[in-house]
PDB file of N, CA and C in Angstrom:
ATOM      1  N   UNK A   1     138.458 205.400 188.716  1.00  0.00           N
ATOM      2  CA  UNK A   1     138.154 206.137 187.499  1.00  0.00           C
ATOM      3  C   UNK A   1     138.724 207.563 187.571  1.00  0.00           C
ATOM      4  N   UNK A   2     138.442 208.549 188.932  1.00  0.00           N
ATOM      5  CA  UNK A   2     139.218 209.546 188.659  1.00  0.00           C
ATOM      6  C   UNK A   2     140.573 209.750 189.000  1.00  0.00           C
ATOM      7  N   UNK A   3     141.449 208.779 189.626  1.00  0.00           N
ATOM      8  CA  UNK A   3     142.745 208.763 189.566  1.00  0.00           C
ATOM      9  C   UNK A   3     143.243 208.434 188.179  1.00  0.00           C
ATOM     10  N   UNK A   4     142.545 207.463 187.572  1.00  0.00           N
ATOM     11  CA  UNK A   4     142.500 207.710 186.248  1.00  0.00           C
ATOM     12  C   UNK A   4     142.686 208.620 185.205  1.00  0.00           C
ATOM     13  N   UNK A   5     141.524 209.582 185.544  1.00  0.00           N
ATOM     14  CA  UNK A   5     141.529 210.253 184.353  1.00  0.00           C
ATOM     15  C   UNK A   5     142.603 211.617 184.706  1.00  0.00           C
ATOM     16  N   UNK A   6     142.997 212.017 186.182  1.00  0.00           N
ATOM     17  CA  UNK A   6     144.193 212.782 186.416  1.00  0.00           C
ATOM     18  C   UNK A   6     145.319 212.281 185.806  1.00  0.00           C
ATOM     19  N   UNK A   7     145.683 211.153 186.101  1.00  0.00           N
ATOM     20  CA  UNK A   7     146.720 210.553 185.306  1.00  0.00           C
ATOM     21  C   UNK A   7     147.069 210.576 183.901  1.00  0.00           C
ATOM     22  N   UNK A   8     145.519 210.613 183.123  1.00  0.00           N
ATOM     23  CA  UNK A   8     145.691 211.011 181.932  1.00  0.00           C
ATOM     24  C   UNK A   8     145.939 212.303 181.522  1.00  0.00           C
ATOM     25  N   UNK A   9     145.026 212.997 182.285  1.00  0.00           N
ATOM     26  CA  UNK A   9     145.542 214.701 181.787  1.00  0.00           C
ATOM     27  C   UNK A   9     146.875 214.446 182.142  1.00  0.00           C
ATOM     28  N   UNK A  10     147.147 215.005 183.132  1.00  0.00           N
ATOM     29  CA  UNK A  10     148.843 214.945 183.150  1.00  0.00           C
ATOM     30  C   UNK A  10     149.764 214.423 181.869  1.00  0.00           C
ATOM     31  N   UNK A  11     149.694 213.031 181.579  1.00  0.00           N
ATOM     32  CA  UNK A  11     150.130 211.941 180.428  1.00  0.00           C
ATOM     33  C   UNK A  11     150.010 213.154 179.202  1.00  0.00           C
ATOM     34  N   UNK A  12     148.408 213.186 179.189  1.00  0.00           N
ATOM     35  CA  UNK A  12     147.961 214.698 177.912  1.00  0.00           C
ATOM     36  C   UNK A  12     148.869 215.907 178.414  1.00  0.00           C
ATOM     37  N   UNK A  13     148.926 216.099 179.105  1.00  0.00           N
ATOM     38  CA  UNK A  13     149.994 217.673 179.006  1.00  0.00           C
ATOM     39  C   UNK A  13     151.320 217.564 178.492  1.00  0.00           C
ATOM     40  N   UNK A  14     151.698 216.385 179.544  1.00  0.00           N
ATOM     41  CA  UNK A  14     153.134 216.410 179.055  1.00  0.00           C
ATOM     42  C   UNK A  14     153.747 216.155 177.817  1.00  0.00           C
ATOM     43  N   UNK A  15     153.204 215.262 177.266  1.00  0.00           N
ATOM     44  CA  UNK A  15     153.416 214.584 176.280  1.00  0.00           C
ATOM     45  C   UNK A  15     152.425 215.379 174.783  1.00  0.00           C
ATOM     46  N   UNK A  16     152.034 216.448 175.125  1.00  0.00           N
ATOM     47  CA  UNK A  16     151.321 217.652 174.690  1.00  0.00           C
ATOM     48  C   UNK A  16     150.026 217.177 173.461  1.00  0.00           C
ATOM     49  N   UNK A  17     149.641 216.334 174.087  1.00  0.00           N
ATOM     50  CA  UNK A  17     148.019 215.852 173.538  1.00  0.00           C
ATOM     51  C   UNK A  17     146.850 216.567 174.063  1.00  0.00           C
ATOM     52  N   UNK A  18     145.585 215.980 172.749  1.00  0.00           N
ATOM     53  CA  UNK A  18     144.743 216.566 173.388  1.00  0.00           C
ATOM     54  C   UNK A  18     143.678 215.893 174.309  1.00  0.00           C
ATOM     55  N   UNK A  19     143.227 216.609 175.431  1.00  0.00           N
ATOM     56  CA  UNK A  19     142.641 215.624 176.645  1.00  0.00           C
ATOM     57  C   UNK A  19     141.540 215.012 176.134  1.00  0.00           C
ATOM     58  N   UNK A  20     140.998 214.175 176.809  1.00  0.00           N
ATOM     59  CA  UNK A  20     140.041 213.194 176.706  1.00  0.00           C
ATOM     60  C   UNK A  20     138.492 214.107 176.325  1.00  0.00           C
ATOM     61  N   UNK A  21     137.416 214.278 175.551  1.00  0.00           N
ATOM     62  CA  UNK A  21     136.451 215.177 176.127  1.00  0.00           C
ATOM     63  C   UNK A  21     135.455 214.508 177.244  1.00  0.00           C
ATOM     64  N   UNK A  22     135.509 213.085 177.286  1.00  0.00           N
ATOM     65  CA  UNK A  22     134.573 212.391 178.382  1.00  0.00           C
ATOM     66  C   UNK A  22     134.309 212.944 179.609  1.00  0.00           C
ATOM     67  N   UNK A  23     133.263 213.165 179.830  1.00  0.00           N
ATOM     68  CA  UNK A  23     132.854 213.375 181.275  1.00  0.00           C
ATOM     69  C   UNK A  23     133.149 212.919 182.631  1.00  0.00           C
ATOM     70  N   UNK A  24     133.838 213.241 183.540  1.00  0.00           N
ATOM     71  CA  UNK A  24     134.297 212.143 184.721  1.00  0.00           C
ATOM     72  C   UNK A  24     132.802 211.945 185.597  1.00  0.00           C
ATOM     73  N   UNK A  25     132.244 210.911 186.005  1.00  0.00           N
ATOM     74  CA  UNK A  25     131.136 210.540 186.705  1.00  0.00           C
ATOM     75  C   UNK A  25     131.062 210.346 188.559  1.00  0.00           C
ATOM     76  N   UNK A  26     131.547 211.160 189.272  1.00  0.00           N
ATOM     77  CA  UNK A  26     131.814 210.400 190.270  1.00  0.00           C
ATOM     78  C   UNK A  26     130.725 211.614 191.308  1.00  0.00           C
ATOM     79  N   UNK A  27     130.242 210.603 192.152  1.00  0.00           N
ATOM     80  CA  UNK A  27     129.578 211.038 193.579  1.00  0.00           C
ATOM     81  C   UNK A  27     130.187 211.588 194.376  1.00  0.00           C
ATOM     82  N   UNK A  28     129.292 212.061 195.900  1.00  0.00           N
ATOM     83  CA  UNK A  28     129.710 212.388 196.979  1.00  0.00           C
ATOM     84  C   UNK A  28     130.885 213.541 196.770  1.00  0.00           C
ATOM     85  N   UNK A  29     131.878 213.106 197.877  1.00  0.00           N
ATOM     86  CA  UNK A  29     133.385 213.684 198.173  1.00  0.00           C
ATOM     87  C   UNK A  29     134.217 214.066 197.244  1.00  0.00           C
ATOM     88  N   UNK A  30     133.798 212.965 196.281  1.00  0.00           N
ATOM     89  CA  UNK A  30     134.870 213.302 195.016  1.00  0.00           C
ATOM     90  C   UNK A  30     134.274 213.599 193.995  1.00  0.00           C
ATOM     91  N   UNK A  31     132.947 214.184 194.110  1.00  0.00           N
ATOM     92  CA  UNK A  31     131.838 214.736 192.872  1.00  0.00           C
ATOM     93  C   UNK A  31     132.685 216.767 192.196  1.00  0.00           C
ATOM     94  N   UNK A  32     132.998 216.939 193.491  1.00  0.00           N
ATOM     95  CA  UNK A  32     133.531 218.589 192.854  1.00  0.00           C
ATOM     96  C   UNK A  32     135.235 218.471 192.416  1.00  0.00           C
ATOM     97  N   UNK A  33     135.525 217.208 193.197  1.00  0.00           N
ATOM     98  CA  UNK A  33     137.066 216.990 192.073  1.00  0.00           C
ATOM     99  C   UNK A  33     136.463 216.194 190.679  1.00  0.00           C
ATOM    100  N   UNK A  34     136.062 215.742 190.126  1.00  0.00           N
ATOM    101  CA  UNK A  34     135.939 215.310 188.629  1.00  0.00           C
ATOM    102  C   UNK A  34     135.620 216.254 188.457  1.00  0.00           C
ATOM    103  N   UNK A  35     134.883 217.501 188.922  1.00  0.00           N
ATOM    104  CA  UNK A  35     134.329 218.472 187.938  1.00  0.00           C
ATOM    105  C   UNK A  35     135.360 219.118 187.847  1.00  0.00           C
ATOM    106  N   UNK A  36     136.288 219.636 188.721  1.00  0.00           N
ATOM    107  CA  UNK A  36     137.606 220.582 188.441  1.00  0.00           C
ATOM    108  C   UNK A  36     138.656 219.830 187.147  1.00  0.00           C
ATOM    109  N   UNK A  37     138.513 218.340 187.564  1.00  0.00           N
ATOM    110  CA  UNK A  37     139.371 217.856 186.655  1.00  0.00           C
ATOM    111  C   UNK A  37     138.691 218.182 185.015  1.00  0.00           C
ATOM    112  N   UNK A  38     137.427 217.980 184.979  1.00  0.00           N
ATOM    113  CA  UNK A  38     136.857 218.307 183.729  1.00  0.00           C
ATOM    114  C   UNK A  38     136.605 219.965 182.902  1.00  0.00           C
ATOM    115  N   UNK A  39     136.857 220.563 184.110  1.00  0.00           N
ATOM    116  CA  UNK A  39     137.317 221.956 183.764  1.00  0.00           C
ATOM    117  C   UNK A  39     138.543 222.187 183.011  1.00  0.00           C
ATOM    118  N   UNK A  40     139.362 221.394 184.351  1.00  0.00           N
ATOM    119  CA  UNK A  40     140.980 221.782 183.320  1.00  0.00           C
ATOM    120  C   UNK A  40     141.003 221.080 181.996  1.00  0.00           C
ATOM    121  N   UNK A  41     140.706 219.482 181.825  1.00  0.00           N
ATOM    122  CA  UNK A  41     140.721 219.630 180.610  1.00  0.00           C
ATOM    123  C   UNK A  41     139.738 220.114 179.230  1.00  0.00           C
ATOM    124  N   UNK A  42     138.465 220.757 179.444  1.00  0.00           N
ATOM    125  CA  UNK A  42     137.590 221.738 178.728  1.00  0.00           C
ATOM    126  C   UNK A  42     138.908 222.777 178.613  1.00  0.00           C
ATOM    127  N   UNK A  43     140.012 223.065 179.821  1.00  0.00           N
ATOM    128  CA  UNK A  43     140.300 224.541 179.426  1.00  0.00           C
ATOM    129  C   UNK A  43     141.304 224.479 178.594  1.00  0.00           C
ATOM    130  N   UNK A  44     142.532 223.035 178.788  1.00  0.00           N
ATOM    131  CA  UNK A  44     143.599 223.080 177.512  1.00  0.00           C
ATOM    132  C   UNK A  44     142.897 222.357 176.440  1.00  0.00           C
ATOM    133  N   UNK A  45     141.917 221.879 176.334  1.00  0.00           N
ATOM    134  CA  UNK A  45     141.030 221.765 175.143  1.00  0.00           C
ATOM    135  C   UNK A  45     140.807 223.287 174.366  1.00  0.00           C
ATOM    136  N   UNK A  46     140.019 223.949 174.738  1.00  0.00           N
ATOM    137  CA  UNK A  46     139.932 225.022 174.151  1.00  0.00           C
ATOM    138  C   UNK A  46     141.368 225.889 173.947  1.00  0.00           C
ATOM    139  N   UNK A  47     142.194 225.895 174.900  1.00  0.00           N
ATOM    140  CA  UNK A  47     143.719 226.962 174.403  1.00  0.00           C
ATOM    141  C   UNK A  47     144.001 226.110 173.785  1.00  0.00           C
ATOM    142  N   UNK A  48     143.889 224.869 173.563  1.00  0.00           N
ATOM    143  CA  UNK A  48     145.491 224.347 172.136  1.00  0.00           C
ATOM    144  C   UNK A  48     145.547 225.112 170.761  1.00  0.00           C
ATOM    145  N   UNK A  49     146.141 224.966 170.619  1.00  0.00           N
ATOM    146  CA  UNK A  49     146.296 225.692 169.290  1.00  0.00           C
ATOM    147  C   UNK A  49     145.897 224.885 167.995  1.00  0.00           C
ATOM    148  N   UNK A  50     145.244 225.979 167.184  1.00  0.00           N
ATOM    149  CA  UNK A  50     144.317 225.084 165.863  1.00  0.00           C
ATOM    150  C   UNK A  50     143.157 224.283 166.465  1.00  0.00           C
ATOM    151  N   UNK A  51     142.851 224.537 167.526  1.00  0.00           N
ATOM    152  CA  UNK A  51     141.696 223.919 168.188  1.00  0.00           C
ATOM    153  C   UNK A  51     140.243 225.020 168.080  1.00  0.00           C
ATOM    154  N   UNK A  52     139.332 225.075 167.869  1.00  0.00           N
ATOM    155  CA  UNK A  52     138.384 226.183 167.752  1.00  0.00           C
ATOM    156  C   UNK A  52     137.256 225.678 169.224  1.00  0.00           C
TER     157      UNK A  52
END
């Protein structure tokens, strides 16, 4: 799920969409990477443009 949803941001940047707003869910080890990943996309969520 979160190789996943990196894959998608990325996919969303490049291709200059807007990211997913879903929450990534993951435990343990990889509990503070979904949250970074859900940061970055909260953060080009909020900079896109015409986005409020």
């Amino acid at each position: 799920m979160l190789r996943r949803a990196i894959r998608e941001l990325d996919d969303d940047l490049r291709l200059d969409r807007f990211p997913d707003d879903t929450e990534i869910h993951a435990e343990g080890v990889l509990a503070p990477v979904a949250r970074e990943v859900d940061a970055a996309r909260r953060l080009v969520r909020a900079q896109a443009p015409g986005r409020s």
